[in-house]
PDB file of N, CA and C in Angstrom:
ATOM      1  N   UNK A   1     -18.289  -9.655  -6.636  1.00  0.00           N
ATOM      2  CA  UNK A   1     -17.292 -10.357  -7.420  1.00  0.00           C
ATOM      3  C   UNK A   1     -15.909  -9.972  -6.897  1.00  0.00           C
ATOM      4  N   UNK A   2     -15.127 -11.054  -7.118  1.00  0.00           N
ATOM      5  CA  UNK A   2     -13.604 -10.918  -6.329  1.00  0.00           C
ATOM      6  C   UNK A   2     -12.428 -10.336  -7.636  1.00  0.00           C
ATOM      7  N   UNK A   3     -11.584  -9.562  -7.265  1.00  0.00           N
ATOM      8  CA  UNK A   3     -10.622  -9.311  -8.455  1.00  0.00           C
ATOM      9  C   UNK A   3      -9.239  -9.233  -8.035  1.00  0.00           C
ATOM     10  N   UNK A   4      -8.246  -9.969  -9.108  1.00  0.00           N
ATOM     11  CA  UNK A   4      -6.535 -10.753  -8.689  1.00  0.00           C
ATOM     12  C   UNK A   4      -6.481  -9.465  -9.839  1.00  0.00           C
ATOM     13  N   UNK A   5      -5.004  -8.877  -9.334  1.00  0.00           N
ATOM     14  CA  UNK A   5      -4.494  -8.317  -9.791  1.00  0.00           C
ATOM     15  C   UNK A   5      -3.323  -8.860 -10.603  1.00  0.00           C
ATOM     16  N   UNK A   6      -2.689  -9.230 -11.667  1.00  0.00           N
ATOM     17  CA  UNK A   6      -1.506  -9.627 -12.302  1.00  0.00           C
ATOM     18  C   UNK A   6      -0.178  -8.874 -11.303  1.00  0.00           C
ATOM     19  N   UNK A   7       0.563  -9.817 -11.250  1.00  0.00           N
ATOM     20  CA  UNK A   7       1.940  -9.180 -10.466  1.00  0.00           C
ATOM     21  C   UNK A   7       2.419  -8.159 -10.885  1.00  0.00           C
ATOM     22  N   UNK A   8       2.316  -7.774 -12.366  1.00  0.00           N
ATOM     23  CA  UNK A   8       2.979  -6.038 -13.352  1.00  0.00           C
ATOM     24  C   UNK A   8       2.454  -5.467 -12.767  1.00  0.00           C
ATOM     25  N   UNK A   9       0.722  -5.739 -12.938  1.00  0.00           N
ATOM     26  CA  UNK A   9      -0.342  -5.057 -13.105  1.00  0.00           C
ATOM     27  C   UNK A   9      -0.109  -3.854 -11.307  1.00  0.00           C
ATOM     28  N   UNK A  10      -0.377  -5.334 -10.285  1.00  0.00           N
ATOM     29  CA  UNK A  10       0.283  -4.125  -9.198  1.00  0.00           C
ATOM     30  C   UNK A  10       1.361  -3.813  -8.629  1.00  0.00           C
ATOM     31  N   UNK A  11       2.203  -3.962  -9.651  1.00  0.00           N
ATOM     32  CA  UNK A  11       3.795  -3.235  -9.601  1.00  0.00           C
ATOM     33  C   UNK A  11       3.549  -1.940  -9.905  1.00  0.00           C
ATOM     34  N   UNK A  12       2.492  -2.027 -11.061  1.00  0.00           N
ATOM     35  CA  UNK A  12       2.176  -0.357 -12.019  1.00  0.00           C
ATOM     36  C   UNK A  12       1.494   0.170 -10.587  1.00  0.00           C
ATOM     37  N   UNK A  13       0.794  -0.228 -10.104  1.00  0.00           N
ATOM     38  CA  UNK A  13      -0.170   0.541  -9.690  1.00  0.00           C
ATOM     39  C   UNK A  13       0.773   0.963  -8.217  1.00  0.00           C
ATOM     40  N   UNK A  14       1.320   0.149  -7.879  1.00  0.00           N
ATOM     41  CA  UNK A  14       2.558   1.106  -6.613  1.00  0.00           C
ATOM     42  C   UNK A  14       2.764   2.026  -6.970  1.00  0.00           C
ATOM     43  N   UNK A  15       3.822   1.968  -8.371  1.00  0.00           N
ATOM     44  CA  UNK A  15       4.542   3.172  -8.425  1.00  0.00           C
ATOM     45  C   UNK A  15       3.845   3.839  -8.824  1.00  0.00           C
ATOM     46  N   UNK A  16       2.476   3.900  -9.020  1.00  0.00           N
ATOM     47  CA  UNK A  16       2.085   5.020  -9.689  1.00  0.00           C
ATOM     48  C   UNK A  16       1.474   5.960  -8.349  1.00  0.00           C
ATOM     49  N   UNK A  17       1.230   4.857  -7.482  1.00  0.00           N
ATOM     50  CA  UNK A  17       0.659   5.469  -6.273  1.00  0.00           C
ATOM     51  C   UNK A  17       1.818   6.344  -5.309  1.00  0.00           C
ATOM     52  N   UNK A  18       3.262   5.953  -5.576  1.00  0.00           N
ATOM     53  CA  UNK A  18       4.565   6.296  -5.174  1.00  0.00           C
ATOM     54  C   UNK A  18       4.665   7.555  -6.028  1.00  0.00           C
ATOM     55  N   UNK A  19       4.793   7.816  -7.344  1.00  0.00           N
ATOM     56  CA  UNK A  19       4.925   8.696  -7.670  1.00  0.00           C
ATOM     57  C   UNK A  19       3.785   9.894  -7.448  1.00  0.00           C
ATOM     58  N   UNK A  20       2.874   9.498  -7.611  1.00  0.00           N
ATOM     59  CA  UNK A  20       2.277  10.788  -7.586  1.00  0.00           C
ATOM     60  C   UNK A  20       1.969  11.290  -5.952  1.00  0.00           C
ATOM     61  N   UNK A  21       2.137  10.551  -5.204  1.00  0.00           N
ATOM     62  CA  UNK A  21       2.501  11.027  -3.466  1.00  0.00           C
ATOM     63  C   UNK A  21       3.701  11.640  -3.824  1.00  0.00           C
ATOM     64  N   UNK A  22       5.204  11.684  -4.253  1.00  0.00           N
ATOM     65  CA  UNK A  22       5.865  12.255  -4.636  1.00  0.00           C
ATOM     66  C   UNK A  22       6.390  13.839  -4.923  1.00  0.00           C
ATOM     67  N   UNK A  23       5.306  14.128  -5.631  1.00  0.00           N
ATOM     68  CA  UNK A  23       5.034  15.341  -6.393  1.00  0.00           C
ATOM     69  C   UNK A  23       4.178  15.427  -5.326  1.00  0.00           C
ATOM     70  N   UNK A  24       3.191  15.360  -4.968  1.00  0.00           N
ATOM     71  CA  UNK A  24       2.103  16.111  -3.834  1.00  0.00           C
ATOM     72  C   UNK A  24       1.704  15.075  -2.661  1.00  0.00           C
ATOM     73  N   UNK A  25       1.849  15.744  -1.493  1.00  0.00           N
ATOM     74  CA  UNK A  25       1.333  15.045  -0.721  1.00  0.00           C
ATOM     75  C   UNK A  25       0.244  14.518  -0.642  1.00  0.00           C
ATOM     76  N   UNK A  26      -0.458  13.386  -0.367  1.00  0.00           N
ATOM     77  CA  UNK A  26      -1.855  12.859  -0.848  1.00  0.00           C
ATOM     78  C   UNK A  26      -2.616  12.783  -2.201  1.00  0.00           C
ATOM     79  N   UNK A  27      -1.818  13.111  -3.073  1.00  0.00           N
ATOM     80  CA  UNK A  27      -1.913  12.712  -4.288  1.00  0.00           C
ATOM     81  C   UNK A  27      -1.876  11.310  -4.738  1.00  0.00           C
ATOM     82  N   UNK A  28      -1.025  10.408  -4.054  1.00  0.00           N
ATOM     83  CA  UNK A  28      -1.300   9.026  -4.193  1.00  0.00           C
ATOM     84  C   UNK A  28      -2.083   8.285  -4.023  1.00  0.00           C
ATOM     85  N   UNK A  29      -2.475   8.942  -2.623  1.00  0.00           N
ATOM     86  CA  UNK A  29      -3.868   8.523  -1.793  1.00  0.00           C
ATOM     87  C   UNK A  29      -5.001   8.567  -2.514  1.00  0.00           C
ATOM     88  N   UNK A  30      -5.253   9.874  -3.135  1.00  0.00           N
ATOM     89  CA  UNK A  30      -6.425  10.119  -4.134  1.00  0.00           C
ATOM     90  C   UNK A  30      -6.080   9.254  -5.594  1.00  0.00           C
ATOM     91  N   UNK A  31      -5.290   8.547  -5.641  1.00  0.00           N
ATOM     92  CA  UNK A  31      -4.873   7.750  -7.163  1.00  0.00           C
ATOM     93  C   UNK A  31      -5.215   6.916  -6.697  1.00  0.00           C
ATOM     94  N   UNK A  32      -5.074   6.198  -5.566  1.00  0.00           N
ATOM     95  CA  UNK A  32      -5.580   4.703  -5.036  1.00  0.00           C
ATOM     96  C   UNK A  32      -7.117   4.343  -4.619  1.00  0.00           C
ATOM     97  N   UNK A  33      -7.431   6.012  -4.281  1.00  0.00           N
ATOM     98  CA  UNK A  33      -8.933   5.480  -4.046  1.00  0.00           C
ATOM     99  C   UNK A  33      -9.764   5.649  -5.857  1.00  0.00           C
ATOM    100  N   UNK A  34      -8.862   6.542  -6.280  1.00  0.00           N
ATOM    101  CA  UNK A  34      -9.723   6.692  -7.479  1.00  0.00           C
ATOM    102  C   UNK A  34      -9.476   5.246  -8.302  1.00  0.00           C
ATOM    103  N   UNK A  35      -8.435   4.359  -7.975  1.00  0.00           N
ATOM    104  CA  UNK A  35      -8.345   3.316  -8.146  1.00  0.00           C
ATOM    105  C   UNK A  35      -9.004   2.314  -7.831  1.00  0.00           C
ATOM    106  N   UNK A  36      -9.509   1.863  -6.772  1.00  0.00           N
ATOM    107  CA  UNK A  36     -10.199   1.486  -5.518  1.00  0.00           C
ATOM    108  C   UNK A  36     -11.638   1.364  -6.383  1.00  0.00           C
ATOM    109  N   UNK A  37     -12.053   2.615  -6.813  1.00  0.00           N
ATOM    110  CA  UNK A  37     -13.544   2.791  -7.016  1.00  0.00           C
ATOM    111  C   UNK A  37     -13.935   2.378  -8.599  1.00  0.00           C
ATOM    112  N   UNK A  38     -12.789   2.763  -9.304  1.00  0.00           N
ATOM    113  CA  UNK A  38     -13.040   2.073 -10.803  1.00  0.00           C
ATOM    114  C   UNK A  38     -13.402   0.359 -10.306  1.00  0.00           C
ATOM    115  N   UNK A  39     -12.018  -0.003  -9.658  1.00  0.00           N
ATOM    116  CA  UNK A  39     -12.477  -1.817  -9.724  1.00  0.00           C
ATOM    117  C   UNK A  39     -13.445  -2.315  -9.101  1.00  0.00           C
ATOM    118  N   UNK A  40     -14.138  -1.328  -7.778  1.00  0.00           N
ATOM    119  CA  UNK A  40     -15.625  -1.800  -7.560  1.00  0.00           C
ATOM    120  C   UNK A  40     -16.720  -1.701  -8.123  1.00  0.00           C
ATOM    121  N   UNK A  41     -16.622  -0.898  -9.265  1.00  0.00           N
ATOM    122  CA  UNK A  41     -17.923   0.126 -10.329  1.00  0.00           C
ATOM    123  C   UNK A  41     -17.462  -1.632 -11.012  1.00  0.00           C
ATOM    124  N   UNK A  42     -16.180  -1.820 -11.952  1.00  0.00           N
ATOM    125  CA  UNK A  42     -16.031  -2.936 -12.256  1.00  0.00           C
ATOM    126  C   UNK A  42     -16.180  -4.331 -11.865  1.00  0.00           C
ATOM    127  N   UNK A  43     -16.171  -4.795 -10.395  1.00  0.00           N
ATOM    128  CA  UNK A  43     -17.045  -5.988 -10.202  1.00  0.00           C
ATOM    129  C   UNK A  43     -17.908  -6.096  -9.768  1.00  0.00           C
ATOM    130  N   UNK A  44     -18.726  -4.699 -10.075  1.00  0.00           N
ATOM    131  CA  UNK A  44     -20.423  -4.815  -9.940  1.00  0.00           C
ATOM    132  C   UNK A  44     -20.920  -5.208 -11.047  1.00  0.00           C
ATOM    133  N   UNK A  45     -20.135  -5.046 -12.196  1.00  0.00           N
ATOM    134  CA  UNK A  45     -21.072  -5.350 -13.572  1.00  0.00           C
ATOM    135  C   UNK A  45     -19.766  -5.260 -14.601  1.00  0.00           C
ATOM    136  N   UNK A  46     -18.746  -6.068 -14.440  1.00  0.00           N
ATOM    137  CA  UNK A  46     -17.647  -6.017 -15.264  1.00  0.00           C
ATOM    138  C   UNK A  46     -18.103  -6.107 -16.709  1.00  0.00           C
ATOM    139  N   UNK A  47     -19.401  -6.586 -17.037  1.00  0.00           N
ATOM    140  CA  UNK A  47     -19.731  -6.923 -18.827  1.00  0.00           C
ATOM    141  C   UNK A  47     -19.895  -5.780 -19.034  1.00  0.00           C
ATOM    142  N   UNK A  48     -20.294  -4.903 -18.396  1.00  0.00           N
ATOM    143  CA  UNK A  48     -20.928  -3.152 -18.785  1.00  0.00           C
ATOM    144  C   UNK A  48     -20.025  -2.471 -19.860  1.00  0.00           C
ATOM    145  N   UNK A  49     -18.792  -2.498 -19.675  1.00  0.00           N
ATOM    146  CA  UNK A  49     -17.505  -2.040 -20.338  1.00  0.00           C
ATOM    147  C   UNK A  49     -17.381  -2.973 -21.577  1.00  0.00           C
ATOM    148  N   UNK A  50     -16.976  -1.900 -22.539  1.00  0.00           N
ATOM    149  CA  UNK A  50     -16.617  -2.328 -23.799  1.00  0.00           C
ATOM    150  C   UNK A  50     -15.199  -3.186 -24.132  1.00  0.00           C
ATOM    151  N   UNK A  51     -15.694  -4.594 -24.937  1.00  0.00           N
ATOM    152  CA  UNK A  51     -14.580  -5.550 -25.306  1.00  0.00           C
ATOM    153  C   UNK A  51     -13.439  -4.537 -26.149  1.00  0.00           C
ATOM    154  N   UNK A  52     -11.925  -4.377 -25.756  1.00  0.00           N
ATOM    155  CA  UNK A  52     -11.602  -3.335 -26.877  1.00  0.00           C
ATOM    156  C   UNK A  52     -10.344  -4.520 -27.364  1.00  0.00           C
ATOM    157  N   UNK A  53     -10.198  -5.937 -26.842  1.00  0.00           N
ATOM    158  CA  UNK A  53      -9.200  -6.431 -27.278  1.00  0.00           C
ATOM    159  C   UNK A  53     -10.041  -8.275 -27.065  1.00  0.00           C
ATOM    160  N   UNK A  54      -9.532  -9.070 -27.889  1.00  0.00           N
ATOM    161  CA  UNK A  54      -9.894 -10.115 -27.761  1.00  0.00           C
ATOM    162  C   UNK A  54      -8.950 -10.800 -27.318  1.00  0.00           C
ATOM    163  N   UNK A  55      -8.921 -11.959 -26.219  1.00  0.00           N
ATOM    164  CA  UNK A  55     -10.561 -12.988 -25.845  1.00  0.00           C
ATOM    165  C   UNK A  55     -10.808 -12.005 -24.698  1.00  0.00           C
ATOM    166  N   UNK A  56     -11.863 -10.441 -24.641  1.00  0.00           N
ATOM    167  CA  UNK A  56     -12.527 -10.453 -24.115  1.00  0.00           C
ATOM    168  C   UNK A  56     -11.975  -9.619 -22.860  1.00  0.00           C
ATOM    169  N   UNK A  57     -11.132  -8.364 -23.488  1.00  0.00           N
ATOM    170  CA  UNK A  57     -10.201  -7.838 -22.428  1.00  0.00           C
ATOM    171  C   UNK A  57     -10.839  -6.084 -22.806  1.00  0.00           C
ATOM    172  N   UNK A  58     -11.368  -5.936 -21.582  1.00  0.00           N
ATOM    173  CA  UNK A  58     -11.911  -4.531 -21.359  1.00  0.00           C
ATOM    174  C   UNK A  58     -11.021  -3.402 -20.179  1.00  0.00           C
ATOM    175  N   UNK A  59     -12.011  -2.612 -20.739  1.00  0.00           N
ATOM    176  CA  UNK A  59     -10.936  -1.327 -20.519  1.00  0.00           C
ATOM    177  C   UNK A  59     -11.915  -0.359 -19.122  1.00  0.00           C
ATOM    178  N   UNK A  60     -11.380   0.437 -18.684  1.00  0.00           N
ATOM    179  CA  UNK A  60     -11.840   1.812 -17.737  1.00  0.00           C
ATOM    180  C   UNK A  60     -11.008   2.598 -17.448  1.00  0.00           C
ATOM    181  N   UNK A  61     -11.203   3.735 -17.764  1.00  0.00           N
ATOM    182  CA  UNK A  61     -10.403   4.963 -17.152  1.00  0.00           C
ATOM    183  C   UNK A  61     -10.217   5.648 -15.879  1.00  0.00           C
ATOM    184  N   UNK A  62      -9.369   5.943 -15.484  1.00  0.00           N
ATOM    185  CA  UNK A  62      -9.410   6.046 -13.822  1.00  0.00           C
ATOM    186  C   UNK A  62      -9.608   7.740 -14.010  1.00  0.00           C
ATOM    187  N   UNK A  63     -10.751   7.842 -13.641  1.00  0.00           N
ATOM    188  CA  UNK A  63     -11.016   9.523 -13.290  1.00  0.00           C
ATOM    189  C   UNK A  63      -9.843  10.096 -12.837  1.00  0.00           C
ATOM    190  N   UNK A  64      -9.654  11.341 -13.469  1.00  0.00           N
ATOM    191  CA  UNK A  64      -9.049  12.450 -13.292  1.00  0.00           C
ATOM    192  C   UNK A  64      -7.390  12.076 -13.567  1.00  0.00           C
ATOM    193  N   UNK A  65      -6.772  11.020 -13.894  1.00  0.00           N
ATOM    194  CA  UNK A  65      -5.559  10.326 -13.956  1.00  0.00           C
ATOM    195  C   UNK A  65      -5.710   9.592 -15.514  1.00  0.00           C
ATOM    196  N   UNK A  66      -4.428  10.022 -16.039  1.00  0.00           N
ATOM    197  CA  UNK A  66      -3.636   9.436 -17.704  1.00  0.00           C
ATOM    198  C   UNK A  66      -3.717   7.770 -17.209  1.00  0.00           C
ATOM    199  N   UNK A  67      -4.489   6.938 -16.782  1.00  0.00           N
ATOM    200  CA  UNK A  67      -4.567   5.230 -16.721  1.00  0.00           C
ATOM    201  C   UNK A  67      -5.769   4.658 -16.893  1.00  0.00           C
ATOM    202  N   UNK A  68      -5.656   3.832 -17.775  1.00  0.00           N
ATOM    203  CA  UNK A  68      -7.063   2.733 -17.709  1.00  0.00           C
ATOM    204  C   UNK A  68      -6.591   1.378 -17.197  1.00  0.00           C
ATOM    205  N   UNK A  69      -7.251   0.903 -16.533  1.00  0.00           N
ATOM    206  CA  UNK A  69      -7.474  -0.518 -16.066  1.00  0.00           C
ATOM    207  C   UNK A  69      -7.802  -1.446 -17.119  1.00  0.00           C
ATOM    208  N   UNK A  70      -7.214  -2.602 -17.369  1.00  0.00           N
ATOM    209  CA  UNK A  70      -7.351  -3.834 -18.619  1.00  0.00           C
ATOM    210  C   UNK A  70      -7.643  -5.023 -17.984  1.00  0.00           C
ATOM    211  N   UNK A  71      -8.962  -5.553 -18.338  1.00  0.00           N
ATOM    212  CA  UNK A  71      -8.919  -6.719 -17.269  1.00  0.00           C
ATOM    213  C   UNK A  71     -10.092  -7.365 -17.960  1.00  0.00           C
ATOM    214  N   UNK A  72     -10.002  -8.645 -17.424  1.00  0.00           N
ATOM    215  CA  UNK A  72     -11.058  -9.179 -18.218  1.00  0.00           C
ATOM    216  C   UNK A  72     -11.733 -10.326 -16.922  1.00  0.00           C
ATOM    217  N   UNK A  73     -12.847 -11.006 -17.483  1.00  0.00           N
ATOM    218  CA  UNK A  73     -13.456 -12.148 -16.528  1.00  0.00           C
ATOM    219  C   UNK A  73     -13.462 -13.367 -16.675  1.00  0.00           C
ATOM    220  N   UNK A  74     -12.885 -13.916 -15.487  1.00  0.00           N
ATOM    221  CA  UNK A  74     -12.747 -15.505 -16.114  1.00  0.00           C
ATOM    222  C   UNK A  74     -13.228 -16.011 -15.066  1.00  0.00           C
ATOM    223  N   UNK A  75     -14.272 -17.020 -14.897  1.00  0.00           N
ATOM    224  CA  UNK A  75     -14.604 -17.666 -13.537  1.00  0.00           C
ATOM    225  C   UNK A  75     -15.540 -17.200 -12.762  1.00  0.00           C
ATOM    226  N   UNK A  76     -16.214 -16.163 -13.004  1.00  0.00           N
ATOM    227  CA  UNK A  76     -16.661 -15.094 -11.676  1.00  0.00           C
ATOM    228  C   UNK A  76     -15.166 -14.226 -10.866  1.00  0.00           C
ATOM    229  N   UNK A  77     -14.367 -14.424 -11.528  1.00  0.00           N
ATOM    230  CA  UNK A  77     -12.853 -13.427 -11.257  1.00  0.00           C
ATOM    231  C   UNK A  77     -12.731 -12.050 -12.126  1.00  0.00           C
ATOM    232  N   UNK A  78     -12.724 -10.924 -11.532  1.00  0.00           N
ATOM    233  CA  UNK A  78     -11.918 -10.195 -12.535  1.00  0.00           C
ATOM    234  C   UNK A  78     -10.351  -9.813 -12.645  1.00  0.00           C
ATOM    235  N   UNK A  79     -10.017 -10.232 -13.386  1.00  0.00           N
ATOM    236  CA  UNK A  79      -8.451 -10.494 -13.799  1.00  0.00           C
ATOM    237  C   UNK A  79      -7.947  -9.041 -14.021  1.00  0.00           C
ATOM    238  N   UNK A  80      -7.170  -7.907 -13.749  1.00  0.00           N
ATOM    239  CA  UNK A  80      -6.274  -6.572 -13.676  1.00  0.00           C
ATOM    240  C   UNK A  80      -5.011  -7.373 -14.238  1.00  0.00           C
ATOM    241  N   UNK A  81      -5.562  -7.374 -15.565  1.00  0.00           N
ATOM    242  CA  UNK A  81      -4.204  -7.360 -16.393  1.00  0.00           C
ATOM    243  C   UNK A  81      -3.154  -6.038 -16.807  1.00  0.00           C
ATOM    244  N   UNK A  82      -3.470  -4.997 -16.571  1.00  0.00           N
ATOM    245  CA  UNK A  82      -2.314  -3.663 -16.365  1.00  0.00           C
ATOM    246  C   UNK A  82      -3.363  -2.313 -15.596  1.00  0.00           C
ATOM    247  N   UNK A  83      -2.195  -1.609 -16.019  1.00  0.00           N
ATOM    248  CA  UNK A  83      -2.938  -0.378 -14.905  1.00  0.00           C
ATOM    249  C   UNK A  83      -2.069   0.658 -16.220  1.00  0.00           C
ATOM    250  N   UNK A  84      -2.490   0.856 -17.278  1.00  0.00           N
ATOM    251  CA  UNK A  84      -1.964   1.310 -18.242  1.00  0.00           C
ATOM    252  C   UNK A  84      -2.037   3.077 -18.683  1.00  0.00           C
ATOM    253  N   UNK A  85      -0.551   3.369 -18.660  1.00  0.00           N
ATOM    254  CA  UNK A  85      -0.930   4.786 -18.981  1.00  0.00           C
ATOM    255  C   UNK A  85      -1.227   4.804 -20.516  1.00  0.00           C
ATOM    256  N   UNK A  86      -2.156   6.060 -20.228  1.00  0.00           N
ATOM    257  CA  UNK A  86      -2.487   6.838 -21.586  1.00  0.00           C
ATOM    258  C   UNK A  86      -1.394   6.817 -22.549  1.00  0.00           C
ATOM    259  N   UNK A  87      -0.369   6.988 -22.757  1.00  0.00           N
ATOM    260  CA  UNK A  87       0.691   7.422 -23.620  1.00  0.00           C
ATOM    261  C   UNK A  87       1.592   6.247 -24.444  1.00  0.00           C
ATOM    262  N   UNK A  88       1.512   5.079 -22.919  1.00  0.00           N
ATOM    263  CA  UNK A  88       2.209   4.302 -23.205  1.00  0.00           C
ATOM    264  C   UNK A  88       1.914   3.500 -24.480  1.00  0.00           C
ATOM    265  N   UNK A  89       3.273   2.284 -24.989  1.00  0.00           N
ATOM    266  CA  UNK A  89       2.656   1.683 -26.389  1.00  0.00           C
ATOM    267  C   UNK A  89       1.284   0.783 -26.480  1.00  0.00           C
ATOM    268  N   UNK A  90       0.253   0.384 -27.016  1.00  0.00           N
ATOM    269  CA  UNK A  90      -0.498   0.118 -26.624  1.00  0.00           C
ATOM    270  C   UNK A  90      -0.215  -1.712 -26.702  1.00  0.00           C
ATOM    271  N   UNK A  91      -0.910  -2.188 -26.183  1.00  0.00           N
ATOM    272  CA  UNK A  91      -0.469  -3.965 -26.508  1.00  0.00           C
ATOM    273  C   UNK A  91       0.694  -4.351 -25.710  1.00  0.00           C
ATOM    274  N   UNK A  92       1.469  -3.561 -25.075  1.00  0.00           N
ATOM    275  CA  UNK A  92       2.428  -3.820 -24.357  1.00  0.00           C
ATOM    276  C   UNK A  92       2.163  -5.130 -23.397  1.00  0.00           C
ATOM    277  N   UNK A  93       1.161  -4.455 -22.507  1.00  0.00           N
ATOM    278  CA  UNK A  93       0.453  -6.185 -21.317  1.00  0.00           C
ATOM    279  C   UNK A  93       0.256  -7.721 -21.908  1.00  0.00           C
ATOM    280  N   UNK A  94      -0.074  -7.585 -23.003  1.00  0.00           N
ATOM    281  CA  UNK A  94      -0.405  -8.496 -23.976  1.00  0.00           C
ATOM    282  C   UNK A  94       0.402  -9.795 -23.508  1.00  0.00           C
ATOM    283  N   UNK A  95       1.486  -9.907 -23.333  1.00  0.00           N
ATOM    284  CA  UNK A  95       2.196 -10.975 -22.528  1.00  0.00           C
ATOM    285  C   UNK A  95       1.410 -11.694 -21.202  1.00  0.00           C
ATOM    286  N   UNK A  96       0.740 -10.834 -20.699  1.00  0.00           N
ATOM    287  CA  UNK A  96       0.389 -11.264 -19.250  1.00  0.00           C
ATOM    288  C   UNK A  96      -1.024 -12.589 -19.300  1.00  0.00           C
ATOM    289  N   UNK A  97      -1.147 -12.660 -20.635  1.00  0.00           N
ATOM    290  CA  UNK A  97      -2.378 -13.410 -21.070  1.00  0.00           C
ATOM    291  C   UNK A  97      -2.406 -14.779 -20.656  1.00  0.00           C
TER     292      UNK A  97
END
């Protein structure tokens, strides 16, 4: 299965990959693959993951990193509607619908 990222969605995920290269060298690197591997676990079986918002917008946590991935399926697509930190307000992406 193929997956579009929302334009926020990989704005977030630059800087997040920018910042944490930042603070440590190859630290970004390891945010992108740990990135990388959530969205392939996810379009092997995107239904696997729990609906936590309706119409049908699921969630995953990116190992070892404060972000879950929000995305849902439309088409045989999986849609990366944010790359959301832990902390942040929740519902914020909600626009990108």
């Amino acid at each position: 299965m193929k997956y579009f990222l929302h334009p926020e969605a990989a704005l977030e995920h630059e800087e997040q990959v920018a910042w944490y290269e930042s603070r440590t060298a190859g630290l970004g690197r390891r945010y992108h693959a740990v990135f990388l591997a959530a969205i392939e676990k996810v379009c092997e079986g995107p239904r696997r993951y729990k609906v936590v918002q309706v119409p049908g917008i699921r969630r995953v946590a990116l190992t070892g990193f404060p972000f879950s991935i929000l995305f849902r399926e439309v088409d045989g697509v999986v849609q990366v509607l944010a790359v959301a930190p832990w902390r942040r307000r929740p519902g914020y992406w909600a626009p990108r619908l």
